[in-house]
N, C-alpha and C. Protein backbone atom coordinates (compact mmCIF):
# COMPACT_ATOMS: atom_id res chain seq x y z
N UNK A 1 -0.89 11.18 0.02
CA UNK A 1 -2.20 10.69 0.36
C UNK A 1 -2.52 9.49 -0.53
N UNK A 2 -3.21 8.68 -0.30
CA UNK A 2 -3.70 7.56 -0.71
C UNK A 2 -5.54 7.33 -0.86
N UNK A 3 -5.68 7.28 -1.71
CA UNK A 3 -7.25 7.26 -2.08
C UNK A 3 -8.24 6.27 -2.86
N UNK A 4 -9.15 5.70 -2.38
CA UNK A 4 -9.55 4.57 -3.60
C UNK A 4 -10.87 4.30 -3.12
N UNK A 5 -11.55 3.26 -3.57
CA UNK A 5 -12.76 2.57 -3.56
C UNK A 5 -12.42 1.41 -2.47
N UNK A 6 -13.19 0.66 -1.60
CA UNK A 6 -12.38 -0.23 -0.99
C UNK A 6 -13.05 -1.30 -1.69
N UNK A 7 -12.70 -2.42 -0.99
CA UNK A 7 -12.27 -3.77 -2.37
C UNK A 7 -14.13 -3.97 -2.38
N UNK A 8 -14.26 -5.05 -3.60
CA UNK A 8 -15.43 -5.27 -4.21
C UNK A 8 -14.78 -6.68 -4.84
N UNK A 9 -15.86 -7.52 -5.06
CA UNK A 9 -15.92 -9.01 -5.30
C UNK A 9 -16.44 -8.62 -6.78
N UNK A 10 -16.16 -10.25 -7.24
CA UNK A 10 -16.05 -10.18 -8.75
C UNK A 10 -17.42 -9.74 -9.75
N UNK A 11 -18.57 -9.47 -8.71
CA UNK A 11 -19.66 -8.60 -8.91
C UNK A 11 -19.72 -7.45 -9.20
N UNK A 12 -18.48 -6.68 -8.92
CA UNK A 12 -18.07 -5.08 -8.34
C UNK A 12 -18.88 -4.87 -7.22
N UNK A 13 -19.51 -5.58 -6.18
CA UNK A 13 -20.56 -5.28 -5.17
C UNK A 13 -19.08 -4.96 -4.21
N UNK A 14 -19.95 -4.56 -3.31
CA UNK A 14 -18.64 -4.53 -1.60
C UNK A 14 -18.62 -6.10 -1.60
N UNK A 15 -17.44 -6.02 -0.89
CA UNK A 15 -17.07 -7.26 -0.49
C UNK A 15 -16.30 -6.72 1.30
N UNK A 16 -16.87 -7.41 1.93
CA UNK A 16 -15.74 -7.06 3.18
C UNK A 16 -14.13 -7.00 3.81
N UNK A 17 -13.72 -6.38 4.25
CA UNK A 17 -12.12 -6.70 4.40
C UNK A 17 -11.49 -6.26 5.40
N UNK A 18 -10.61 -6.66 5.82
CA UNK A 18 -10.34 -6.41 7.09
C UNK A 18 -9.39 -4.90 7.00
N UNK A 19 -8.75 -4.59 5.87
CA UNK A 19 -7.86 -3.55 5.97
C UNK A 19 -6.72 -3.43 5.01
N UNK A 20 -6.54 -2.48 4.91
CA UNK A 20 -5.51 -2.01 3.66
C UNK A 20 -4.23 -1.74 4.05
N UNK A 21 -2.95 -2.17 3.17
CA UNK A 21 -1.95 -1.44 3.98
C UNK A 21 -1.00 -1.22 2.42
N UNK A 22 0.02 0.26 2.93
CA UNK A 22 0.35 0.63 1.59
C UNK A 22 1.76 0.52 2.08
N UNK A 23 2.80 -0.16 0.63
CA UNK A 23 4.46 -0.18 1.27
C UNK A 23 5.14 -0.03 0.18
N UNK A 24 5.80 0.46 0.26
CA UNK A 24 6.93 1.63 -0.12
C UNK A 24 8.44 0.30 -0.84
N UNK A 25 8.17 0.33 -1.83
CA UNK A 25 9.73 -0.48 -2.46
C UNK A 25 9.45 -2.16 -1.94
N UNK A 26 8.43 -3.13 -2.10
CA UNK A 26 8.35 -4.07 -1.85
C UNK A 26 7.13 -4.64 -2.78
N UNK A 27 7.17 -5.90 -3.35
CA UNK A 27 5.63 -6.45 -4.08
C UNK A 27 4.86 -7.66 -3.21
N UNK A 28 5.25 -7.72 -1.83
CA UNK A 28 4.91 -8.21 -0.81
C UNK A 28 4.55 -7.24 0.34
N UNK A 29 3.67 -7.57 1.44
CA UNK A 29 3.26 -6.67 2.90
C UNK A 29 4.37 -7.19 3.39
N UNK A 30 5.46 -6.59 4.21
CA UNK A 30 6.29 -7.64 5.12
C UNK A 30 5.66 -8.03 6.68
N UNK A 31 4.11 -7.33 6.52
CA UNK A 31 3.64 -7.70 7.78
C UNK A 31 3.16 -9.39 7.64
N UNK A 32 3.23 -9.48 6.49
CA UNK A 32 2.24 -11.20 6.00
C UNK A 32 3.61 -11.77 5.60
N UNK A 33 4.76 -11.36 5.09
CA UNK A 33 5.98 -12.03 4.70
C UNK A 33 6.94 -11.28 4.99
N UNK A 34 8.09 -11.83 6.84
CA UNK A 34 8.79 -11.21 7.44
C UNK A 34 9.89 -10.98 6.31
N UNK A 35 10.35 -12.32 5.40
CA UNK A 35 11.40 -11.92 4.42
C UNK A 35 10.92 -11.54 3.41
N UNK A 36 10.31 -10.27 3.20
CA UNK A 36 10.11 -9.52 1.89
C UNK A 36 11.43 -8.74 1.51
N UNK A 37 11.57 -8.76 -0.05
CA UNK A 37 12.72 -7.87 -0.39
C UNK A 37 12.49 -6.82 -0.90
N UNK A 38 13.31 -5.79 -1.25
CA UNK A 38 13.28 -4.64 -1.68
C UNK A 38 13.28 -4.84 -3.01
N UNK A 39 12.20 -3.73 -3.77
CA UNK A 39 12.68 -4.26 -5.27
C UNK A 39 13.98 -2.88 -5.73
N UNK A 40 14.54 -2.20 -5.00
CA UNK A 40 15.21 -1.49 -4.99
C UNK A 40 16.19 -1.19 -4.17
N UNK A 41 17.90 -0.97 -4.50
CA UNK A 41 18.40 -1.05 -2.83
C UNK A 41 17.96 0.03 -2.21
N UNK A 42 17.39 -0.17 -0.72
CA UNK A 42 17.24 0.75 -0.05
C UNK A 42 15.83 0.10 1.03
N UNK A 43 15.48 1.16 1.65
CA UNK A 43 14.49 0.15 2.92
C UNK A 43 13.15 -0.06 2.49
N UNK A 44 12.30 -1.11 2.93
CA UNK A 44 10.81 -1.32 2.79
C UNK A 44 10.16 -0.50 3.84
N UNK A 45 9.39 0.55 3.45
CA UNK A 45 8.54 1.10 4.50
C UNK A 45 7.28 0.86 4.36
N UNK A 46 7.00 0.95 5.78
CA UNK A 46 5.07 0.84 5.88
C UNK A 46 4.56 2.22 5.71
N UNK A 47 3.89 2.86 4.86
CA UNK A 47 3.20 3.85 4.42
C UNK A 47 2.16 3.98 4.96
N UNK A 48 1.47 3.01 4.80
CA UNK A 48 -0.34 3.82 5.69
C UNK A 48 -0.88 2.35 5.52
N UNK A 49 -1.89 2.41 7.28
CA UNK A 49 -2.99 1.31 7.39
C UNK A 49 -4.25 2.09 7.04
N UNK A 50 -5.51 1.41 6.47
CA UNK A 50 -6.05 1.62 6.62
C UNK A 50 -6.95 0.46 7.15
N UNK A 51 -7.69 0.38 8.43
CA UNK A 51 -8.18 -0.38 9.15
C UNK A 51 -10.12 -0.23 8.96
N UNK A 52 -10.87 1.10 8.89
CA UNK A 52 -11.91 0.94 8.32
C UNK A 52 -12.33 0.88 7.26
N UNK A 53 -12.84 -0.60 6.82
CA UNK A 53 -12.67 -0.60 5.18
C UNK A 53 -14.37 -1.16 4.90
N UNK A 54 -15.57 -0.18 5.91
CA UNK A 54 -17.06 -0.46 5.88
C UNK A 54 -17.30 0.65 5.45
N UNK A 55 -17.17 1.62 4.73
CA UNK A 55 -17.08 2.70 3.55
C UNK A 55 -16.82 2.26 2.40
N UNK A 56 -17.56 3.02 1.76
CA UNK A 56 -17.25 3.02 0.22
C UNK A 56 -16.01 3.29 -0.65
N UNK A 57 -15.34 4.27 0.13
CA UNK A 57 -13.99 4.80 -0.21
C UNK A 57 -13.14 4.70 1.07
N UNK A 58 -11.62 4.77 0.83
CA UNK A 58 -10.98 5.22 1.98
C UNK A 58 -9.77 6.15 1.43
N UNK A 59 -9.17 6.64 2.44
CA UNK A 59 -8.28 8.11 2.16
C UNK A 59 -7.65 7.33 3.68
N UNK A 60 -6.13 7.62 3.09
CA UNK A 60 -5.41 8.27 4.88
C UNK A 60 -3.80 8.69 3.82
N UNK A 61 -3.32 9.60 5.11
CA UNK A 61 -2.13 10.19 4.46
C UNK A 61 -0.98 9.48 5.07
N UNK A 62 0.28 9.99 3.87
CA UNK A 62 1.39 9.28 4.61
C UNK A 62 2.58 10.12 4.40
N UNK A 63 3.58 10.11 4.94
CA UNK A 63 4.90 10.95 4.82
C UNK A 63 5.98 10.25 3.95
N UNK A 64 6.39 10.72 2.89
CA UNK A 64 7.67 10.33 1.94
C UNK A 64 8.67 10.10 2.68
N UNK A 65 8.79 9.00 2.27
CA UNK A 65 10.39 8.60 2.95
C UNK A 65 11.69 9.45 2.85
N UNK A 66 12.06 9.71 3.34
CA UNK A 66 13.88 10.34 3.13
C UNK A 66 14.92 9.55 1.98
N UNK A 67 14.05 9.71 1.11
CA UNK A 67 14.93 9.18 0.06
C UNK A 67 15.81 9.89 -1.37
N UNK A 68 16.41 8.90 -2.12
CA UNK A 68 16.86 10.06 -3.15
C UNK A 68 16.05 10.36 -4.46
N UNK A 69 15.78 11.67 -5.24
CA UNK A 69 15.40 11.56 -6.19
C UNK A 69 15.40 10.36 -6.77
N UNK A 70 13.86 9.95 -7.55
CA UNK A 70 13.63 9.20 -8.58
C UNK A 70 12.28 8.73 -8.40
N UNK A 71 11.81 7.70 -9.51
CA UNK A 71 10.54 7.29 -8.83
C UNK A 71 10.55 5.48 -8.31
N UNK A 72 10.03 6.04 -7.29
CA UNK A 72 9.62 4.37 -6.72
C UNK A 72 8.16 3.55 -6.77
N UNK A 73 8.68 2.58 -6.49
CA UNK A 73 6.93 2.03 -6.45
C UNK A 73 6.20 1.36 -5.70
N UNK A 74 4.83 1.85 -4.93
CA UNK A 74 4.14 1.64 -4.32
C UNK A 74 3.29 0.92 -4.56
N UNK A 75 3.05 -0.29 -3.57
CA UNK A 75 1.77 -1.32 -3.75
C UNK A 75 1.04 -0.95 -2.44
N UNK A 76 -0.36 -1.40 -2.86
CA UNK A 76 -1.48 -1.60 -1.86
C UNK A 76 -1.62 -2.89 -1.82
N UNK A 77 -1.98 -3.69 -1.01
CA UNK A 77 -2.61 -5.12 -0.14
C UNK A 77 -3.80 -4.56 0.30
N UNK A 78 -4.67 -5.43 0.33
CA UNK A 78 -5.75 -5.81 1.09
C UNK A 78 -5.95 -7.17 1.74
N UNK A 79 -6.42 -6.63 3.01
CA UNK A 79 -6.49 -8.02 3.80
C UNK A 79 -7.68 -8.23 4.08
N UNK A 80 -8.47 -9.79 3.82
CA UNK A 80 -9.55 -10.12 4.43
C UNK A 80 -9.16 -11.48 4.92
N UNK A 81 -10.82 -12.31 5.13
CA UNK A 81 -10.61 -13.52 5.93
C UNK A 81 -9.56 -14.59 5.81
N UNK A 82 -9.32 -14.28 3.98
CA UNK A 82 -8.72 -15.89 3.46
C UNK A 82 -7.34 -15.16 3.52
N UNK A 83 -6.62 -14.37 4.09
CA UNK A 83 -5.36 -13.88 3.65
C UNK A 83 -5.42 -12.48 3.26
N UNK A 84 -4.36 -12.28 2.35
CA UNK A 84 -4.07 -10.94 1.74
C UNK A 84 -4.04 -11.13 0.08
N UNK A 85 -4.41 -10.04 -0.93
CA UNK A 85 -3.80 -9.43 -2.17
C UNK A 85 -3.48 -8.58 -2.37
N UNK A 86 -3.13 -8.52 -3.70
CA UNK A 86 -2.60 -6.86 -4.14
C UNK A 86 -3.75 -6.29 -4.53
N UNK A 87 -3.64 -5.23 -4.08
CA UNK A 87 -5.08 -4.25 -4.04
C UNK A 87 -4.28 -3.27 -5.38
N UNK A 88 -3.59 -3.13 -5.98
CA UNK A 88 -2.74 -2.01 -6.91
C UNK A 88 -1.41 -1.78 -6.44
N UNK A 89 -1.12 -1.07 -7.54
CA UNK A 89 0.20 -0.38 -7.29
C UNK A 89 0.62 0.99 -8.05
N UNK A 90 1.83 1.87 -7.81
CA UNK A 90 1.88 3.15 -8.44
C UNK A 90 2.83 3.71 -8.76
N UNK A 91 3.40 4.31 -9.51
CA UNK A 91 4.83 5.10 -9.56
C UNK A 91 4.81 6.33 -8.33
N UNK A 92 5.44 6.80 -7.89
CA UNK A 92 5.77 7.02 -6.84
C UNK A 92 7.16 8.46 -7.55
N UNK A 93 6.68 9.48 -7.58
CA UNK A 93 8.48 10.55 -7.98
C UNK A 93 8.77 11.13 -6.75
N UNK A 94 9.76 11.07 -6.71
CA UNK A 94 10.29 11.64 -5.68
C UNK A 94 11.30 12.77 -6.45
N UNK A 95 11.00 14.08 -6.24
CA UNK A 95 12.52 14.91 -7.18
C UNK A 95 12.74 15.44 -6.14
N UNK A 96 13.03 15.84 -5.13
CA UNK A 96 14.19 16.22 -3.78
C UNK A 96 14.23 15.81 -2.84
N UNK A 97 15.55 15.71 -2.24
CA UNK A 97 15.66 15.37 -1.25
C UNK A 97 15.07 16.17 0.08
N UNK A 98 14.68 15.23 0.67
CA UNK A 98 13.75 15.79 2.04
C UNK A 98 14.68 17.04 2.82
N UNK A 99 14.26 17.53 3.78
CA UNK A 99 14.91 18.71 4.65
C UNK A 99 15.63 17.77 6.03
């Protein structure tokens, strides 16, 4: 699951945005940059949109990739009018392999 405040301007007030998106082994969205790389060998996944971002908070869940033990790392983007940023990022453990 993924959980936070949604974005705020250099006021800490709301600020508007079009939407959040969370990806799995990349420090780029590859939806905004088709050649994003992995910062790890192995695949870039899209983890979770979040598209209503006129709340104070947002939550949505996502499924672990099929990957091998260890930890990886997850960034958030946010997208508004002028483009995209990095909204954060996270360590990520993974200790077993999926079923």
């Amino acid at each position: 699951m993924v959980t936070g405040t949604t974005f705020r301007g250099e006021d800490w007030r709301f600020f508007p945005s079009d939407g959040l998106e969370v990806w799995w082994n990349t420090r780029v969205p590859a939806s905004g940059i088709p050649a994003a790389r992995p910062l790890k060998p192995g695949p870039i996944i899209h983890l979770a949109a979040v598209d209503d971002m006129q709340r104070c908070r947002f939550r949505d869940d996502f499924t672990v990739p099929d990957v091998r033990p260890g930890t990886y790392k997850v960034f958030a983007f946010i997208f508004y009018e002028g483009g995209y940023g990095s909204f954060g990022a996270d360590h990520f453990r993974v200790t077993a392999l999926g079923d």
